[in-house]
Protein backbone atom coordinates (compact mmCIF):
# COMPACT_ATOMS: atom_id res chain seq x y z
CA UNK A 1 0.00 0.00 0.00
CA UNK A 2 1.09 3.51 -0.92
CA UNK A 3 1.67 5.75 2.43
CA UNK A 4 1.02 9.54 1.27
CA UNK A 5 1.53 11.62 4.60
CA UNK A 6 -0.33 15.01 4.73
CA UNK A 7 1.55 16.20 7.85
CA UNK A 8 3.94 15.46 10.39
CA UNK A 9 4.68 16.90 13.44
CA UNK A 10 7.26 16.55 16.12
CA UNK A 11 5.41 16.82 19.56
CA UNK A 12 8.10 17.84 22.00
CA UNK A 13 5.40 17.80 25.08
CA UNK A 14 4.50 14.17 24.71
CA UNK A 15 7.69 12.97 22.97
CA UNK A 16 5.65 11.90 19.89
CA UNK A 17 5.77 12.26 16.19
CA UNK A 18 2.27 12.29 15.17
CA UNK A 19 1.72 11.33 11.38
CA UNK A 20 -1.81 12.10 9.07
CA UNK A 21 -2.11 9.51 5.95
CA UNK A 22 -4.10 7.70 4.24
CA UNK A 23 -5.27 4.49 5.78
CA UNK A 24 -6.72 1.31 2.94
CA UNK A 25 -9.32 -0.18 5.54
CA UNK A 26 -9.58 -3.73 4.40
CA UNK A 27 -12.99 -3.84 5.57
CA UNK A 28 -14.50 -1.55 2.62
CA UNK A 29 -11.96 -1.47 0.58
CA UNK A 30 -11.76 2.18 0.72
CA UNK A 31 -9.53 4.98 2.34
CA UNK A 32 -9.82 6.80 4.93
CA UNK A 33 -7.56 10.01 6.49
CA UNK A 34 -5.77 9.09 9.25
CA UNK A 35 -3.70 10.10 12.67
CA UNK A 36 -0.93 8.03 13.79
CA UNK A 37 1.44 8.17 16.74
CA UNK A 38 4.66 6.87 17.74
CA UNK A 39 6.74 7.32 20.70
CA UNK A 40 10.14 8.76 20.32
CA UNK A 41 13.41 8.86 22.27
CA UNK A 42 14.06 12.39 23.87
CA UNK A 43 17.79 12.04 22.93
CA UNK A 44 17.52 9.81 20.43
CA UNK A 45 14.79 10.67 18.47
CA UNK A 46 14.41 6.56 17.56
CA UNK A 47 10.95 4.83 17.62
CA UNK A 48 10.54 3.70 20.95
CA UNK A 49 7.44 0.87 20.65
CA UNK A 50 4.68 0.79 17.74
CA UNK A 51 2.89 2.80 15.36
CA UNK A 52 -0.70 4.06 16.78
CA UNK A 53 -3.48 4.65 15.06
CA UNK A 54 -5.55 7.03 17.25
CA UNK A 55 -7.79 8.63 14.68
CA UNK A 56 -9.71 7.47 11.09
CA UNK A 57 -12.15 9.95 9.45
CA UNK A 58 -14.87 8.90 7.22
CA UNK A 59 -14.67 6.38 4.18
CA UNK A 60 -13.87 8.15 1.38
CA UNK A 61 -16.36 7.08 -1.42
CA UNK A 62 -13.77 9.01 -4.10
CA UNK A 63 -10.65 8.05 -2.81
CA UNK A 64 -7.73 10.04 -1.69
CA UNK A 65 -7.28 13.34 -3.50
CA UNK A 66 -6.09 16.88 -3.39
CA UNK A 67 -8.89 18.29 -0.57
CA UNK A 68 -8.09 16.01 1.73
CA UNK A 69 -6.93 18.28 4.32
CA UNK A 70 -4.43 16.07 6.69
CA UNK A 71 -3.06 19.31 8.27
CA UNK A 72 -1.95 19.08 12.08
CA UNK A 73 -1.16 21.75 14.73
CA UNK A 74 -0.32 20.88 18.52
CA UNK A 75 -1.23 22.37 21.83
CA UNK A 76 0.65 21.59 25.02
CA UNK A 77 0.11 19.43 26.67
CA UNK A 78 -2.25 16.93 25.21
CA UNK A 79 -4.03 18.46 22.44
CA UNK A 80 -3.50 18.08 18.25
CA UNK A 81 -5.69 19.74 15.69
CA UNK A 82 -6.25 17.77 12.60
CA UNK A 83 -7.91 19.57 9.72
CA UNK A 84 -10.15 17.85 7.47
CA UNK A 85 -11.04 18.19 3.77
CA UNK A 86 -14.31 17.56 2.05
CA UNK A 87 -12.96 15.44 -0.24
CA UNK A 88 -15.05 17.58 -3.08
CA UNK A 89 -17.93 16.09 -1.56
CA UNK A 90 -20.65 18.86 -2.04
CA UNK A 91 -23.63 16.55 -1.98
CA UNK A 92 -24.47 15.37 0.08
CA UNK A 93 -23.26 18.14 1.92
CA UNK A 94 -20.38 16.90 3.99
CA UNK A 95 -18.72 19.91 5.30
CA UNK A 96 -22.34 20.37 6.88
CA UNK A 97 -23.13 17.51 8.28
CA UNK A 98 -22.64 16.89 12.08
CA UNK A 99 -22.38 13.72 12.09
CA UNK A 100 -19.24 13.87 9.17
CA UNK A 101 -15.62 14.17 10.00
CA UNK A 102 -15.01 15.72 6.73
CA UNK A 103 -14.84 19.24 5.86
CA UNK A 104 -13.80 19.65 9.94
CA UNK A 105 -11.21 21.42 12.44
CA UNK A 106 -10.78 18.26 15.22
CA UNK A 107 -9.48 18.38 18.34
CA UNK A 108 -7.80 15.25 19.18
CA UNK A 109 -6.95 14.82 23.02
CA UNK A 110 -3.84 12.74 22.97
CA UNK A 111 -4.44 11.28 26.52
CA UNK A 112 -8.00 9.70 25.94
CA UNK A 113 -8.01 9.84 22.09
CA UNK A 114 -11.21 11.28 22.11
CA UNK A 115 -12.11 13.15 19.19
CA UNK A 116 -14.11 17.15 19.26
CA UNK A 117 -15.17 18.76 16.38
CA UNK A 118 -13.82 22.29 16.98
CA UNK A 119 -15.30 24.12 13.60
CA UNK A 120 -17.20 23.08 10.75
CA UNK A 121 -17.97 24.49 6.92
CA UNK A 122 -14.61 23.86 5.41
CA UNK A 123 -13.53 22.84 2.15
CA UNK A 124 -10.01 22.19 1.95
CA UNK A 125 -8.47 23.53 5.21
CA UNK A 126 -4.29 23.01 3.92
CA UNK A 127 -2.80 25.09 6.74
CA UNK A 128 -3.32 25.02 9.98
CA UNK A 129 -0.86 26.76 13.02
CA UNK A 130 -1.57 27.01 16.79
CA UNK A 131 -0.10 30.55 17.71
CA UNK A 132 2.52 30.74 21.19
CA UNK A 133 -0.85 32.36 22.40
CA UNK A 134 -3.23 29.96 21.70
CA UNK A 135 -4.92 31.41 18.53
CA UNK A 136 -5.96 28.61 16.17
CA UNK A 137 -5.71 29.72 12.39
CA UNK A 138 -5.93 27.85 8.79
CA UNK A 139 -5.69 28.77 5.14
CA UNK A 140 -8.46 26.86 3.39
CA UNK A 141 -8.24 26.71 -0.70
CA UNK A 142 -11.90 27.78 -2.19
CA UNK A 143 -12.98 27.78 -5.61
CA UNK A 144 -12.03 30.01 -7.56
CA UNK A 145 -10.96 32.99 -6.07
CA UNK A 146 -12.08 31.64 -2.59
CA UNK A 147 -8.99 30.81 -0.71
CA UNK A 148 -8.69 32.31 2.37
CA UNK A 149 -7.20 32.76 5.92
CA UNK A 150 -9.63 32.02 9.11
CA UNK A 151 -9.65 32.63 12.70
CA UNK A 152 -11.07 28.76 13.86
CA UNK A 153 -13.53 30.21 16.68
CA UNK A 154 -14.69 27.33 18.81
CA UNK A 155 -18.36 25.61 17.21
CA UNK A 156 -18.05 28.11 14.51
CA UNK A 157 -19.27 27.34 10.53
CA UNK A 158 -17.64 28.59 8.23
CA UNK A 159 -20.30 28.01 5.61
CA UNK A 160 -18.89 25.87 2.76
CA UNK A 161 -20.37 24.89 0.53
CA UNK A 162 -23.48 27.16 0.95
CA UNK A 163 -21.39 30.32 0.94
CA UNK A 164 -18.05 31.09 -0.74
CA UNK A 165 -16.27 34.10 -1.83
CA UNK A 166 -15.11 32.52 -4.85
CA UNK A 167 -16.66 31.31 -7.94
CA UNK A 168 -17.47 28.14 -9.82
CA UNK A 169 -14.68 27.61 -12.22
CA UNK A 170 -15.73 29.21 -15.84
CA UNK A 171 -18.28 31.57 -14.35
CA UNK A 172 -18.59 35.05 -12.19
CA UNK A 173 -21.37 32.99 -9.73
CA UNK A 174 -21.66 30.28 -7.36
CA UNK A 175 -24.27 27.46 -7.72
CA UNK A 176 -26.70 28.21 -4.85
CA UNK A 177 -26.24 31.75 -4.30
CA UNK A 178 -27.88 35.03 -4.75
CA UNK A 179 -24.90 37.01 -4.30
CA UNK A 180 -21.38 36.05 -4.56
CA UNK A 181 -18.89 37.55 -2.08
CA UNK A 182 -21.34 37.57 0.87
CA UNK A 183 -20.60 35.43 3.79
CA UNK A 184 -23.86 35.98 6.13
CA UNK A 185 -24.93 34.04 9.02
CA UNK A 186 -21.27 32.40 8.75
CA UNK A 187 -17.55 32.52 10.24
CA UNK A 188 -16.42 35.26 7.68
CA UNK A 189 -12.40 34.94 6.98
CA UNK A 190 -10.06 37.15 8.39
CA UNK A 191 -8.82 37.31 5.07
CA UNK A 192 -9.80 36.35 1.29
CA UNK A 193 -7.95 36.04 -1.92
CA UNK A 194 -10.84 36.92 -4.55
């Protein structure tokens, strides 16, 4: 099987090096994104036990591709943030739906693996950063002319893909929409390249 890793990051709080890739479940024969862990030596920095797999999103009914997501920040002392793609899944409407871990910001709590969803509404959230004081923010690719820098406020939507402030790809609208460029009734970006 082909290992494609989206993101890896060096915990130095837990001594971990936390991997997101994609994971062929047997079961379905599909893929599915996916959070793995391993223990490192302090001095080291050589696997100390086994691989963990302490997270696996949704099946993909497409298979891996480009909006995938896979993007991982870390907060001391037990916390990662995986962000989630929609896997350009628009209907059903994924990045909407609750019970979904695609188009998400999760909180992953390293101690008791449970999983949060911290923010919903995304469509391909490729950059994610915890800031030294605790601001989460991602860069999320749109359509065109959509891409954009947001704020992740906690239980926030962020409205894809009912709102954008790009356009469908060979036209000036977006399917759906009275008027493009308007972001009401969601998490509006702190920034947009239109």
């Amino acid at each position: 099987n082909t290992f494609r890793a989206y993101s890896i990051k060096y915990l130095d709080f837990a001594k971990l090096l936390a991997v997101s890739h994609e994971y062929f479940d047997r079961q379905y024969n599909k893929t599915r994104l996916a959070l793995s862990v391993i223990s490192i030596g302090e001095k080291s920095l050589q696997p100390i036990g086994s691989w963990e797999t302490i997270f696996l999103g949704d099946l993909e009914p497409k298979g891996p591709n480009v909006m995938a997501g896979g993007i991982l920040a870390a907060q001391a002392p037990d916390k990662i943030y995986l962000s989630v793609g929609d896997y350009g899944i628009e209907d059903p409407m994924v990045s909407q739906d609750v019970n979904s871990k695609m188009g998400k910001i999760l909180e992953i709590n390293l101690n008791t693996r449970k999983v949060r969803m911290v923010s919903l509404g995304h469509r391909n959230p490729e950059g994610l950063i915890m800031t030294a004081s605790g601001t989460l923010l991602s860069t999320e690719h749109g359509p065109a002319g959509g891409d954009k820098l947001n704020l992740i406020v906690e239980d926030a939507n962020y409205g894809w893909p009912i709102v954008t402030l790009g356009t469908d790809y060979g036209s000036y609208g977006w399917h759906g929409t009275k008027f493009v460029g308007e972001h009401a009734g969601y998490q509006a970006p702190i920034f947009a390249w239109v």
